[in-house]
Protein backbone atom coordinates (compact mmCIF):
# COMPACT_ATOMS: atom_id res chain seq x y z
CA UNK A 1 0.00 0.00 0.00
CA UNK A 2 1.53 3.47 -1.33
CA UNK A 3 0.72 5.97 1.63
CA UNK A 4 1.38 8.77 -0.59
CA UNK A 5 -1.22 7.84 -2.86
CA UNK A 6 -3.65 7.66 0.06
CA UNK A 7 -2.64 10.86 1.41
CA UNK A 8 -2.89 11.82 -2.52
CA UNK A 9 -6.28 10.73 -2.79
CA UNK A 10 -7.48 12.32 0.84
CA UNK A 11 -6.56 15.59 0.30
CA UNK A 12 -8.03 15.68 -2.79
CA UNK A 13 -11.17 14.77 -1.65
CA UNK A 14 -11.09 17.30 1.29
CA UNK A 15 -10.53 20.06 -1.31
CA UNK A 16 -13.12 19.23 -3.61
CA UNK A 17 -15.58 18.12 -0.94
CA UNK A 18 -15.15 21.74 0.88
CA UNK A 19 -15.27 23.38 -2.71
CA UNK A 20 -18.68 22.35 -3.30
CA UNK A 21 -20.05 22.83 0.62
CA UNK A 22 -18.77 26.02 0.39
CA UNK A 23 -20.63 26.77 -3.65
CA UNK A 24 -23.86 24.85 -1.46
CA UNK A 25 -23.57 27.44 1.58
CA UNK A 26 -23.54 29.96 -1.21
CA UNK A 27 -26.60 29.44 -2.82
CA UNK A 28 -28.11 29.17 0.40
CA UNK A 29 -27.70 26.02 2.14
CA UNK A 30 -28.79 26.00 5.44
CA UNK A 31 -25.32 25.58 7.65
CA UNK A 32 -27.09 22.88 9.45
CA UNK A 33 -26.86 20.59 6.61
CA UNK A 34 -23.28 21.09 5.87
CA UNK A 35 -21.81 18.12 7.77
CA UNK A 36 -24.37 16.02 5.56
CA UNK A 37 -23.20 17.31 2.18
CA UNK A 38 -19.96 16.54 3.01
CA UNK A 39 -20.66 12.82 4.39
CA UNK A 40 -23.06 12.45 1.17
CA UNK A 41 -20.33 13.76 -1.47
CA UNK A 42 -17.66 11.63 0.44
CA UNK A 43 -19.47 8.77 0.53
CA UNK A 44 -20.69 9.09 -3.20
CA UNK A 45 -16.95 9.81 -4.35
CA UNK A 46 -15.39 6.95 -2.53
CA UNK A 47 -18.14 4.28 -3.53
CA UNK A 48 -17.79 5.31 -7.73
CA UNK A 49 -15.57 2.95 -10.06
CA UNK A 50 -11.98 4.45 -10.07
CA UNK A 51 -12.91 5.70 -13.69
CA UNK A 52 -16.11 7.68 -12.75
CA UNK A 53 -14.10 8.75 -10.04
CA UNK A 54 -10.93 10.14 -12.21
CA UNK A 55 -14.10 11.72 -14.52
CA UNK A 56 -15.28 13.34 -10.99
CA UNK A 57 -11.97 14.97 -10.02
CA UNK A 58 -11.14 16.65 -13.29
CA UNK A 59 -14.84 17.93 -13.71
CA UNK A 60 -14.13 19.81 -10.28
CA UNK A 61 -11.40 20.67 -10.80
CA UNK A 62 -11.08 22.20 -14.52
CA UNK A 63 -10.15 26.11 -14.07
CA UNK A 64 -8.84 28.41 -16.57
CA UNK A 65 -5.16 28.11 -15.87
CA UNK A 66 -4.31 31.81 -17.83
CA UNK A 67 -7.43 33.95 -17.50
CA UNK A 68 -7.41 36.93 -20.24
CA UNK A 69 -7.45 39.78 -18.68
């Protein structure tokens, strides 16, 4: 088991997981239900197929690298 892959993999989650809580809190989640969109996105992103998951990551995380400004 390669612990920097794990650690890899964690902190990736954790970064998109608070990305969209935060986007959620936003458009006006209640803060209450925070904790639960968390637990709900973690639990959906760690029981997808590898693939889907890969698909996930680089949906969330696609940003314009060089913005014209």
């Amino acid at each position: 088991m390669d612990i920097s892959g794990v650690t890899t993999d964690i902190a990736s989650l954790a970064v998109i997981v608070a990305s969209y809580v935060g986007i959620a809190k936003t458009i006006g989640l209640n803060a209450k239900y925070s904790p639960l969109l968390a637990i709900v996105w973690s639990t959906i992103f760690v029981l997808v197929p590898n693939d889907i998951q890969l698909k996930m990551v680089v949906i969330s995380m696609i940003a314009d690298p060089a913005p014209n400004r």
